[in-house]
Protein backbone atom coordinates (compact mmCIF):
# COMPACT_ATOMS: atom_id res chain seq x y z
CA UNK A 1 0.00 0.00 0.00
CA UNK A 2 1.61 3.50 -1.20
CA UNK A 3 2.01 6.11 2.11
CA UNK A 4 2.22 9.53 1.50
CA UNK A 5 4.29 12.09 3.95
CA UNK A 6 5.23 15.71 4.13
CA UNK A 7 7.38 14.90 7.13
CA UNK A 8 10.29 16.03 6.12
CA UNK A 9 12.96 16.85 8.61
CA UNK A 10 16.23 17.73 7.25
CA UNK A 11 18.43 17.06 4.13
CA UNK A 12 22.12 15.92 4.00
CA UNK A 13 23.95 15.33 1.78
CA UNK A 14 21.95 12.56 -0.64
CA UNK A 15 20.04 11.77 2.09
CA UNK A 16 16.17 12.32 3.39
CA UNK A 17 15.37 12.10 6.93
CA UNK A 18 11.42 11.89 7.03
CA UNK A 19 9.37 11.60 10.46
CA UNK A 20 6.67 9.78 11.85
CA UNK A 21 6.07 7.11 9.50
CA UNK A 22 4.84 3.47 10.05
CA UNK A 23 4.45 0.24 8.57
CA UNK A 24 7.78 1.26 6.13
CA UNK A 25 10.66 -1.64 5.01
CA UNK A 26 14.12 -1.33 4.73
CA UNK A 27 15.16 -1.16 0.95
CA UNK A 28 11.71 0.03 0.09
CA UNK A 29 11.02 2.14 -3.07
CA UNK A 30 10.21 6.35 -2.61
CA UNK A 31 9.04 8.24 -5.05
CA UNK A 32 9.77 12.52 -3.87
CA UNK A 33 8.17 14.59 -5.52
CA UNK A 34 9.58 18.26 -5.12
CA UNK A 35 7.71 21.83 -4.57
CA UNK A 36 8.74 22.28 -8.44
CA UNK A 37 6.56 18.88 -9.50
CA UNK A 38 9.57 17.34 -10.30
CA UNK A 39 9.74 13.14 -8.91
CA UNK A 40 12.99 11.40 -8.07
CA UNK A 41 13.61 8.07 -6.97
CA UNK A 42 14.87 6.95 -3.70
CA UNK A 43 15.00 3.74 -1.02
CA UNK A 44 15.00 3.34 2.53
CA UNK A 45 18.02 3.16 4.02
CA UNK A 46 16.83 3.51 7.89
CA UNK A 47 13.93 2.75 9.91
CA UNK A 48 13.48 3.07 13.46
CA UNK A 49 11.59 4.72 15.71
CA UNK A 50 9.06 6.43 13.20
CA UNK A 51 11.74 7.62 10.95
CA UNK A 52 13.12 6.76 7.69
CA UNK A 53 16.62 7.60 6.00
CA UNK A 54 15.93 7.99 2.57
CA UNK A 55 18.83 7.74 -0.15
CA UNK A 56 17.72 9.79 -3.51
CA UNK A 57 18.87 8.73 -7.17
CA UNK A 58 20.23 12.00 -7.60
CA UNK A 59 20.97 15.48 -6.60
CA UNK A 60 18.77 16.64 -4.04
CA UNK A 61 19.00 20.57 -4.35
CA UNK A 62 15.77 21.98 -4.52
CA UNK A 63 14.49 20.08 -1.62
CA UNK A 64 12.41 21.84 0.67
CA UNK A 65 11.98 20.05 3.82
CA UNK A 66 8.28 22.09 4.19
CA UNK A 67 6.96 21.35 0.71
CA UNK A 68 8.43 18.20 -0.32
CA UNK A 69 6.52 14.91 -0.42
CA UNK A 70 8.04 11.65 -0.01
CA UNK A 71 5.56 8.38 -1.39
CA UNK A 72 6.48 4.81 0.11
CA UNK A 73 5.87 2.48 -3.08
CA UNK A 74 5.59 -0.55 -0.68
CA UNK A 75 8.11 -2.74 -2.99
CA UNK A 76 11.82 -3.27 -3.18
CA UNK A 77 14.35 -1.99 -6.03
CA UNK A 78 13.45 -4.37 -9.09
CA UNK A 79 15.12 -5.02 -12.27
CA UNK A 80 12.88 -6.04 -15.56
CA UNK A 81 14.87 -8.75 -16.92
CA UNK A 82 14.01 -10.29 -20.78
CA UNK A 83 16.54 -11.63 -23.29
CA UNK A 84 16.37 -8.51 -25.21
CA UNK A 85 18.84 -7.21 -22.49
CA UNK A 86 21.56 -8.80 -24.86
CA UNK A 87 23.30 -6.00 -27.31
CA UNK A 88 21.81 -3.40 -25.43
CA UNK A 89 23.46 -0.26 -22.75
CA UNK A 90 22.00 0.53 -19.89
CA UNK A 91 22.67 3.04 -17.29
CA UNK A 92 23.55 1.97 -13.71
CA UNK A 93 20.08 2.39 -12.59
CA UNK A 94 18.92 -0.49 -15.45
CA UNK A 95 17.26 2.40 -18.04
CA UNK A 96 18.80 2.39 -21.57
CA UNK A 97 21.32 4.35 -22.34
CA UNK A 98 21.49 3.23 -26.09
CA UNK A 99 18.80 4.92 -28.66
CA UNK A 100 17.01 1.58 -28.54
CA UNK A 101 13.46 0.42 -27.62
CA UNK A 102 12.81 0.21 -24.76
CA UNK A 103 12.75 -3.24 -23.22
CA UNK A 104 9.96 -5.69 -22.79
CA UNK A 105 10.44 -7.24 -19.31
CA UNK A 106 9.18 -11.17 -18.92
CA UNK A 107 9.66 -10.82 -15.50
CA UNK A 108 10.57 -8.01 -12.29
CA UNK A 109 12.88 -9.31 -10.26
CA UNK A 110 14.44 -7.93 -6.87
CA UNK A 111 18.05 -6.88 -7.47
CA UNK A 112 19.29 -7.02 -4.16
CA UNK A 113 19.19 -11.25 -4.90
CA UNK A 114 20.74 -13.83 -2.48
CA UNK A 115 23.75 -15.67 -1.62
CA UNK A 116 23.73 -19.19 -3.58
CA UNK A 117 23.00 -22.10 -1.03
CA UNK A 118 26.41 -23.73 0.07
CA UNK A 119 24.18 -27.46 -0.36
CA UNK A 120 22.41 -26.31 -4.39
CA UNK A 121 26.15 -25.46 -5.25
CA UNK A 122 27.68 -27.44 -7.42
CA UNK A 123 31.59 -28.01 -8.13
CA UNK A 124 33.16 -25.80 -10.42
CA UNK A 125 35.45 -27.74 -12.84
CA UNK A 126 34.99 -26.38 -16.68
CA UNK A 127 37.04 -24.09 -18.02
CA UNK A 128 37.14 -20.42 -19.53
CA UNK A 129 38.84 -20.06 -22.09
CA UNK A 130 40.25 -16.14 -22.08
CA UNK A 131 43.05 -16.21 -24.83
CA UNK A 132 45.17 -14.35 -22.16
CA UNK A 133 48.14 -16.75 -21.44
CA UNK A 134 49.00 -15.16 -18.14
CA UNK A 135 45.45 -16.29 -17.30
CA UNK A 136 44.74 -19.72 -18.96
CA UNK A 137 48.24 -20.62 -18.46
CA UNK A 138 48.69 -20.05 -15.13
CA UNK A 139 46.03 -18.76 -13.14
CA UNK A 140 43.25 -20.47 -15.05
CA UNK A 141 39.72 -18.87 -14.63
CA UNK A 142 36.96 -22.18 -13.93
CA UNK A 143 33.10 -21.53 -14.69
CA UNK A 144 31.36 -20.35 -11.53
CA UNK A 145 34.60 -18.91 -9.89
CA UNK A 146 34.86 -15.42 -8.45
CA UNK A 147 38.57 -14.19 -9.17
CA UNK A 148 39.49 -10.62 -9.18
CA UNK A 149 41.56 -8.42 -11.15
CA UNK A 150 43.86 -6.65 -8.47
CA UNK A 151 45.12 -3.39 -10.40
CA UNK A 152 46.59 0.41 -9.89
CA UNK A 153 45.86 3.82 -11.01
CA UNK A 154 47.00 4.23 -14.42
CA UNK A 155 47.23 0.61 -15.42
CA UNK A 156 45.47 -0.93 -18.33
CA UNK A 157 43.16 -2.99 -16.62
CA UNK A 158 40.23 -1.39 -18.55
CA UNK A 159 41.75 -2.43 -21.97
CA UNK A 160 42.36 -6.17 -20.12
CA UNK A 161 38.50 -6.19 -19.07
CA UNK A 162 37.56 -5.35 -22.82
CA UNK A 163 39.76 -7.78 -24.16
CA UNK A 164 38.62 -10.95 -22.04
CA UNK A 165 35.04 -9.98 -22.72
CA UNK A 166 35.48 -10.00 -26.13
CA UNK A 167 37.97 -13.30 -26.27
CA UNK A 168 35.92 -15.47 -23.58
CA UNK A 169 34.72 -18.52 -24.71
CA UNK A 170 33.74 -21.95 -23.16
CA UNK A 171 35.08 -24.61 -24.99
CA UNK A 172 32.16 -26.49 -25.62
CA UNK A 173 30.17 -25.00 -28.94
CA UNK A 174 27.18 -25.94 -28.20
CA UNK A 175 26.81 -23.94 -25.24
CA UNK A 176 25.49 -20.61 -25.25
CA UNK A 177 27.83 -17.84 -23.59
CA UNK A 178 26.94 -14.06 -22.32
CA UNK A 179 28.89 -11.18 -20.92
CA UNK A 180 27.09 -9.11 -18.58
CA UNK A 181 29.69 -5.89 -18.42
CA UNK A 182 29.41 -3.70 -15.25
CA UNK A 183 31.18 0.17 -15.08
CA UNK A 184 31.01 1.90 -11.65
CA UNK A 185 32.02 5.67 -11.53
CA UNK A 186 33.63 6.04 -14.63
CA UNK A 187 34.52 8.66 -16.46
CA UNK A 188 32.52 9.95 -19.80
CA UNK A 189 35.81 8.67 -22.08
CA UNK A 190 36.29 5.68 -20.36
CA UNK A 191 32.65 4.81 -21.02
CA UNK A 192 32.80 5.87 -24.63
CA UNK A 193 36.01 3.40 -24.60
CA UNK A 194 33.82 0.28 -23.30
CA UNK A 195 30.83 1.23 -25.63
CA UNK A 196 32.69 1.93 -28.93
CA UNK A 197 35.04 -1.06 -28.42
CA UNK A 198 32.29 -3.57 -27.78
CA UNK A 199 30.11 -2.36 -31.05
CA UNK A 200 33.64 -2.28 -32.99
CA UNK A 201 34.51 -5.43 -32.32
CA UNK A 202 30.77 -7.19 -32.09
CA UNK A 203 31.32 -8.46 -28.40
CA UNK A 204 27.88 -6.22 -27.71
CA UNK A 205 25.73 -8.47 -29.52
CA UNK A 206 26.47 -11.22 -26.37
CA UNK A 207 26.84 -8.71 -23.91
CA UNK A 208 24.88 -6.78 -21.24
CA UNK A 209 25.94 -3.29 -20.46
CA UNK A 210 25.69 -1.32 -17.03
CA UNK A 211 27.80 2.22 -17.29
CA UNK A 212 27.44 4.40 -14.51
CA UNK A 213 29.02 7.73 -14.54
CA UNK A 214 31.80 9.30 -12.01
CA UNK A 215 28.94 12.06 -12.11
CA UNK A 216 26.01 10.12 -11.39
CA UNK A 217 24.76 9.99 -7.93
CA UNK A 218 27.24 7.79 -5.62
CA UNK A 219 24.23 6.19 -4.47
CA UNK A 220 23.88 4.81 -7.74
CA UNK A 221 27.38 3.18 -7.81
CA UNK A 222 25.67 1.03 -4.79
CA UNK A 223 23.57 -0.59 -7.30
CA UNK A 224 24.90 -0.77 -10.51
CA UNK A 225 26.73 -4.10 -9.64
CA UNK A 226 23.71 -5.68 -8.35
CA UNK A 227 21.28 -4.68 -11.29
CA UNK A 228 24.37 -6.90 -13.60
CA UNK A 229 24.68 -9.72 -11.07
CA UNK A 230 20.44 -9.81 -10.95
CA UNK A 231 20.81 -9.82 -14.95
CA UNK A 232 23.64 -12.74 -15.13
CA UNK A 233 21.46 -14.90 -12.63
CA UNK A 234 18.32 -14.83 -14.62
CA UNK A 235 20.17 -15.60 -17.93
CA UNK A 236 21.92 -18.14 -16.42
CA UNK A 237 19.82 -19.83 -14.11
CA UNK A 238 16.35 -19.09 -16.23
CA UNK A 239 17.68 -19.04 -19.84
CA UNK A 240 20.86 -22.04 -19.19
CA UNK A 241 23.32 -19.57 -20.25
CA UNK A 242 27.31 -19.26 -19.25
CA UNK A 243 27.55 -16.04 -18.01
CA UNK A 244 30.95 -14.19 -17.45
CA UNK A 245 30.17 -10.85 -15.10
CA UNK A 246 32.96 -8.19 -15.22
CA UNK A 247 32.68 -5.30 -12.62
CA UNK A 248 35.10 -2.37 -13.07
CA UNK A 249 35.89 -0.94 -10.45
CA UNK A 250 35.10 -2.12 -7.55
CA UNK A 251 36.85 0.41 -5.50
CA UNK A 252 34.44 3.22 -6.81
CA UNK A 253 31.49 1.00 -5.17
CA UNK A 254 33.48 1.02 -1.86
CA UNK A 255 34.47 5.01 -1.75
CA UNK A 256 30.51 4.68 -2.22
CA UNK A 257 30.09 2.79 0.24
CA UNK A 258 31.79 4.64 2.18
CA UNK A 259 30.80 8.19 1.41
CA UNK A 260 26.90 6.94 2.17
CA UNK A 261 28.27 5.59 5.83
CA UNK A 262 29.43 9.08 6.59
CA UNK A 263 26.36 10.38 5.42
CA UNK A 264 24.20 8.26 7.90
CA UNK A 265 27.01 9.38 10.46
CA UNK A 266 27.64 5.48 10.97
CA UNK A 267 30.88 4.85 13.39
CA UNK A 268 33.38 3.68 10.84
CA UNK A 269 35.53 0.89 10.88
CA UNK A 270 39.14 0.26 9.03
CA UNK A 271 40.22 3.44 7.00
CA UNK A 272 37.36 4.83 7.20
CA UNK A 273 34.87 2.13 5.34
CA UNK A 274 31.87 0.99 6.75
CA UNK A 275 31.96 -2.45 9.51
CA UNK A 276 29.68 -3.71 7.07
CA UNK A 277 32.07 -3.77 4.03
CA UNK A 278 33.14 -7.82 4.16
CA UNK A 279 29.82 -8.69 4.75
CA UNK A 280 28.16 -6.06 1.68
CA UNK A 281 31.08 -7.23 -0.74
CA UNK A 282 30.45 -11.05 0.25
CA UNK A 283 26.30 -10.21 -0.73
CA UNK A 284 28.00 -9.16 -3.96
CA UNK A 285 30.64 -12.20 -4.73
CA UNK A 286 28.88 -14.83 -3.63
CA UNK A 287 26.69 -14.48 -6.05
CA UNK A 288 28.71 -16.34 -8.67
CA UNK A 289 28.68 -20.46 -8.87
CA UNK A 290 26.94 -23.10 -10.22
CA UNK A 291 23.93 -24.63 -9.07
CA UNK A 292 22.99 -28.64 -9.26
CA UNK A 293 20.17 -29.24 -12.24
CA UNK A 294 20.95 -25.80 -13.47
CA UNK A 295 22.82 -25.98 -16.97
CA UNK A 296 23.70 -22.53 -16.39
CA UNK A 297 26.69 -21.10 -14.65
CA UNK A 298 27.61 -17.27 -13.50
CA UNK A 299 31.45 -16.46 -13.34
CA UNK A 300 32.63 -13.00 -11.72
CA UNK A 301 35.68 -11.21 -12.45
CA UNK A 302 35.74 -8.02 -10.80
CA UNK A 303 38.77 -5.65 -11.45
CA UNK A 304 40.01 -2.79 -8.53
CA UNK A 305 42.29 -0.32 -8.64
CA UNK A 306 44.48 -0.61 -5.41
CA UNK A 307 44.54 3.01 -3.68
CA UNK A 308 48.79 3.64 -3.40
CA UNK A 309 49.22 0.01 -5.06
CA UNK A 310 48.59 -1.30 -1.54
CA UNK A 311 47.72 -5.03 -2.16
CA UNK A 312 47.02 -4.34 2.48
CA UNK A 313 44.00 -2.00 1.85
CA UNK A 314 40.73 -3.03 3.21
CA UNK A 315 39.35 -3.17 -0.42
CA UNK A 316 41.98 -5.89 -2.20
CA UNK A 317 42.12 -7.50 1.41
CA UNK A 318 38.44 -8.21 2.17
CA UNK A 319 38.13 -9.33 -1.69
CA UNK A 320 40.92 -11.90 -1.15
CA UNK A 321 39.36 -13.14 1.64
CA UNK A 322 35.81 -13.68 -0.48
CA UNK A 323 37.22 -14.45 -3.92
CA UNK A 324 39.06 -17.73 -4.84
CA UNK A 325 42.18 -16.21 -5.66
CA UNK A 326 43.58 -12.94 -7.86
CA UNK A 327 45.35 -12.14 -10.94
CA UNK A 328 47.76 -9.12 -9.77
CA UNK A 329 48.54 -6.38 -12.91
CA UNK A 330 51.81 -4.97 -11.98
CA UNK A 331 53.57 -1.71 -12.43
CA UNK A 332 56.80 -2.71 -13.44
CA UNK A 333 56.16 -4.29 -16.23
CA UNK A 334 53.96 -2.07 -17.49
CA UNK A 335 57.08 0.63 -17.23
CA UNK A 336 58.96 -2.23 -19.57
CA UNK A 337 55.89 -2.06 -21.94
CA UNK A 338 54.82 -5.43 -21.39
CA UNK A 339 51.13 -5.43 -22.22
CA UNK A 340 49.02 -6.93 -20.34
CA UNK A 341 51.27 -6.58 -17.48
CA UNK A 342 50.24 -9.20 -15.50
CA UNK A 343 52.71 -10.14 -12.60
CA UNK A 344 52.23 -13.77 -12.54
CA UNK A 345 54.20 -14.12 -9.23
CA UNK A 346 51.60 -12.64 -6.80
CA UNK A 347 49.15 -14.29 -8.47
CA UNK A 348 47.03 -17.29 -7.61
CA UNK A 349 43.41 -18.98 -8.67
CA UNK A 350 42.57 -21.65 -5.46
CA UNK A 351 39.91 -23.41 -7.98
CA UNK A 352 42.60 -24.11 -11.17
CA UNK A 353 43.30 -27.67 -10.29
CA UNK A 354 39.53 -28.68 -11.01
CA UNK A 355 39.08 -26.97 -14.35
CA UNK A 356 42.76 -28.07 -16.35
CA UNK A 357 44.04 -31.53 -17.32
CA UNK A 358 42.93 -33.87 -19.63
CA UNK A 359 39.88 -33.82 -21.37
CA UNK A 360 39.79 -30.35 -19.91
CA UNK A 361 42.88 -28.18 -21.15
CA UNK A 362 45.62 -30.51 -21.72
CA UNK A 363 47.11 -33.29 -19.77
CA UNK A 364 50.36 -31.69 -19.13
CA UNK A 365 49.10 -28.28 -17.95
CA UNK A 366 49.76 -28.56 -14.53
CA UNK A 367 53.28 -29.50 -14.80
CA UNK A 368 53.70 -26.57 -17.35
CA UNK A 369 52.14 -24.46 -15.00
CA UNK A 370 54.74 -25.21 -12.08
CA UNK A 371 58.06 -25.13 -14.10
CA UNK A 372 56.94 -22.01 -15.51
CA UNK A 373 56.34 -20.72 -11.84
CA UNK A 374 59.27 -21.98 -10.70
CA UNK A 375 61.52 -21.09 -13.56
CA UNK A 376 60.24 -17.43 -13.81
CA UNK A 377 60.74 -16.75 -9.72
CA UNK A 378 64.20 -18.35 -9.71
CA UNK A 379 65.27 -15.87 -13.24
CA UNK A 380 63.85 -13.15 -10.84
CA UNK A 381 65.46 -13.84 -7.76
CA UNK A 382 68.74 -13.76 -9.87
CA UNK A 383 68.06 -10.60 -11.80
CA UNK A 384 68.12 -8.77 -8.21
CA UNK A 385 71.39 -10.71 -7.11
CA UNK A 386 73.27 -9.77 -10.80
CA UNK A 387 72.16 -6.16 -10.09
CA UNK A 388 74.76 -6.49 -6.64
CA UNK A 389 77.10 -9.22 -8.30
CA UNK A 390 77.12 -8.80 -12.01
CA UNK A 391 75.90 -10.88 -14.36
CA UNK A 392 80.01 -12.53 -14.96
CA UNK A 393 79.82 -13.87 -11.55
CA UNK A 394 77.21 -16.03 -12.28
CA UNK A 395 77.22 -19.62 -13.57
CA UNK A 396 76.05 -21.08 -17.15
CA UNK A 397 72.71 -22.53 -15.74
CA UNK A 398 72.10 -19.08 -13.28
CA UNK A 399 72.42 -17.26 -17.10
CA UNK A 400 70.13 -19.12 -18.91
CA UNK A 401 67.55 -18.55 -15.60
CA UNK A 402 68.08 -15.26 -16.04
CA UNK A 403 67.29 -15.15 -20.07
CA UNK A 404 64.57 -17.09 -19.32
CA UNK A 405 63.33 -14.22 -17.37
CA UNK A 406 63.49 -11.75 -20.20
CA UNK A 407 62.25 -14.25 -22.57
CA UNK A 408 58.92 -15.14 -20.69
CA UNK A 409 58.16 -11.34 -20.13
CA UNK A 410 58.87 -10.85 -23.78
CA UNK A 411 57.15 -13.71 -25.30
CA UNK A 412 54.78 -15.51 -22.53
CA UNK A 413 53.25 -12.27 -20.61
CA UNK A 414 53.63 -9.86 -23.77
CA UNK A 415 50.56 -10.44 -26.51
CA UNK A 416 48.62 -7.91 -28.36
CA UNK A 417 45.46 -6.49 -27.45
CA UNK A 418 43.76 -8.39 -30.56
CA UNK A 419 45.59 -11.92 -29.63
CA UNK A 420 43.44 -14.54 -28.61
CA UNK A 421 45.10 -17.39 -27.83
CA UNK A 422 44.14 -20.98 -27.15
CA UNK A 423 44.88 -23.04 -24.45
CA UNK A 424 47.04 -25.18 -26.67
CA UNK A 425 49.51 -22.56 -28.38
CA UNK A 426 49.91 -20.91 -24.84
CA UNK A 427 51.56 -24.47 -23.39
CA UNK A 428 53.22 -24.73 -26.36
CA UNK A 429 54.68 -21.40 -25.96
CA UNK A 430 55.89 -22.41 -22.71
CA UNK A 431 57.47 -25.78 -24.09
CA UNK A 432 59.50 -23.46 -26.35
CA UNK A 433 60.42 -21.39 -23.51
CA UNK A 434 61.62 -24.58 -21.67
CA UNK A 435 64.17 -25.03 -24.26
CA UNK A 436 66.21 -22.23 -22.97
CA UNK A 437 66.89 -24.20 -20.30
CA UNK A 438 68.78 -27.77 -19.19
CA UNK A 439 66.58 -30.67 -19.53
CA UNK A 440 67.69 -31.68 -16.12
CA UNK A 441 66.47 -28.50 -14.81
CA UNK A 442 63.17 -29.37 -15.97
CA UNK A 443 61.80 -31.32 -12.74
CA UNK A 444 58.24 -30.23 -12.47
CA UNK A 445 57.08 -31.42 -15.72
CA UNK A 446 56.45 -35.17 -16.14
CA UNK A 447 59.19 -37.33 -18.29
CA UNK A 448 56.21 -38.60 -20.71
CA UNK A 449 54.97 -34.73 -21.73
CA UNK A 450 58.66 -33.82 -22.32
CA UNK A 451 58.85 -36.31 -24.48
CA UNK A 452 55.40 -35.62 -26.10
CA UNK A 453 55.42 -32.18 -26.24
CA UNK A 454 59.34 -30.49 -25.46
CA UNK A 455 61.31 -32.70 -27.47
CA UNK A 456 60.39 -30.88 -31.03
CA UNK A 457 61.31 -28.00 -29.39
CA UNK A 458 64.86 -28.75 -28.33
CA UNK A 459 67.53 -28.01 -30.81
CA UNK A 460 70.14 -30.52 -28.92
């Protein structure tokens, strides 16, 4: 049932106080309409005591707390979801921001959503194919996996997000595969990037788009991620589609989050951010997996942008804690040139093991995986001890560690931003990269696959 008030107490910020209401739910739906006849959107943030918080969906000058009128709508935030959402832009409230029609909904559903059930969860174990090596390789991305992109200011993890939405693939054909893509507070060319770049290259026609603006209301950024992940669930779950959700950046939602905290004069925790922030991220990750007698599957990679590179800060540190693993892009290679600079060291993905090996990738993957690890930290290690020593005061095998170093960066991390490469060229790249080396040195890879796959290689 719709309430109407003209209780209005005070303003602040993008925030309503109203007083003595009843009978009103958290996250409910306001319409306020202003002294001018202008209506804005809002939901309840706060009740207790007779009094609601109110966050609007935009500016909220030319509020008058005597004259404005605030209408409970008696219904949560909801999302009209339809398969015409594919191909189309929307902004981070769900409208389109394309010139299309507008959409036909089959359904409303609530966006705030749920965690999936630890017992309807099923084990991830197929694998994404990205045609990023530094990914498939060696940090390989498994269907219903949450694993973020932990990045810096200045880095190109907006041109890496573009470029696995366009490459991903499952390996199966017959499968049907979606991107929903989610932008929080970005910046009018960035968003022009992401929308000219997935019409250039035709990605939009299996993608879903959420931009929101750095100068849209911050309230907005609070929502933006959950009007994609509502998206991805329905196509997934309701349609049997593989759904890979990419949220950029997630540190914009948390500045959010924390700017709306202050707002509501909340006592805050850790730097500032809310208590609530591992709990509100968790709402937000653990929405990815796969569910038993679903056919569909919804995979998360969400990229942030460290504040000071700081891999410490709450943000990367609660996300680590919720995600199964990270890929890390590092500065120092990116000062080299390397593109994508992805520092494969720091790097990890806890749910690799189920989703690589035969039938899956390749049988020797694993074993590539480790010597290419192992190879690539002990070339590192040495770099730093020929910068002291020199590089004559090392041995023959210490010199060929420490080409293989240069060689992986050039060749392994280093592709262009239009190479897609499978799962089979990148392990063979690394088998050619073994050659540089001693066989004996090669211990992590099984005698069989070396003579399988590293003996063509080898010019002895």
């Amino acid at each position: 049932m719709m309430k109407e008030y003209q209780t209005v107490t005070n303003v602040e910020g993008p925030l309503v106080f109203v007083d003595k209401v009843e009978g009103i739910g958290y996250n409910e739906i306001v319409e306020v309409k202003l002294p001018n006849g202008e209506k804005r959107k809002g939901q309840v943030l706060e009740t207790s005591k007779g009094r609601a918080v109110i966050q609007i969906f935009g500016p909220t000058t030319g509020l008058d707390a005597d004259r404005t009128k605030v209408k409970f709508l008696g219904e949560t935030m909801k999302l009209g979801v339809s398969e015409e959402m594919l191909g189309r832009v929307f902004n981070g409230l769900g409208e389109a921001r394309d010139k299309g029609a507008p959409i036909v909904p089959e359904k409303r559903v609530d966006i705030i959503g749920s965690a999936i059930n630890p017992v309807a969860r099923a084990k991830p174990e197929d694998f994404i194919q990205t045609g990023i090596s530094t990914i498939d390789g060696l940090n390989t991305l498994v269907r219903g996996q949450k694993l973020p992109i932990f990045s810096g200011a200045g880095l190109p993890h907006n041109e890496l997000a573009v470029q696995v939405a366009r490459q991903a693939k499952v390996r199966n054909k017959s499968e049907s595969f979606a991107v929903v893509f989610a932008a929080v507070g970005i910046t009018h060319e960035e968003a022009n990037f992401f929308m000219k770049d997935f019409e250039r290259t035709g990605a939009l026609e299996r993608s879903v788009l959420f931009l929101n603006l750095a100068d849209d209301p911050s309230v907005e950024r609070l929502i933006t991620p959950r009007m994609a992940l509502t998206t991805a669930e329905y196509l997934a779950f309701e349609k049997d589609m593989h759904v890979l959700v990419i949220i950029t950046d997630m540190t914009n939602y948390c500045e959010a989050l924390r700017e709306i905290g202050g707002a509501r004069k909340e006592i805050p925790g850790r730097r500032g951010y809310p208590g609530y922030t591992y709990t509100d991220l968790a709402s937000l990750y653990e929405r990815a997996g796969v569910i038993k007698g679903k056919k569909g599957s919804v995979t998360q990679l969400p990229i942030l942008s460290m504040p000071s590179d700081d891999i410490t800060h709450p943000i990367p540190d609660l996300t680590g804690y919720i995600t199964e693993g990270q890929i890390v892009v590092g500065r120092e290679l990116h000062r080299k040139g390397i593109y994508p600079p992805v520092d494969v060291l720091p790097c990890l993905s806890r749910l690799m093991n189920l989703g690589i090996g035969n039938g899956k990738t390749r049988e020797d993957h694993r074993g590539v995986a480790d010597q290419l690890y192992a190879a690539y930290a002990q070339g590192r290690d040495l770099r730093a001890l020929s910068a002291v020593v020199g590089e004559e005061a090392l041995g023959e095998t210490d010199r060929k560690y420490l080409k293989f170093a240069d060689a992986f960066e050039k060749r392994f991390i280093r592709q262009a931003r239009e190479e897609d490469r499978s799962i089979e060229q990148t392990l063979d790249l690394g088998w050619e990269l073994f050659a540089m080396l001693p066989e004996k040195e090669l211990k992590r890879v099984k005698l069989e696959h070396l003579q399988k796959y590293g003996k063509k290689h080898r010019k002895e």
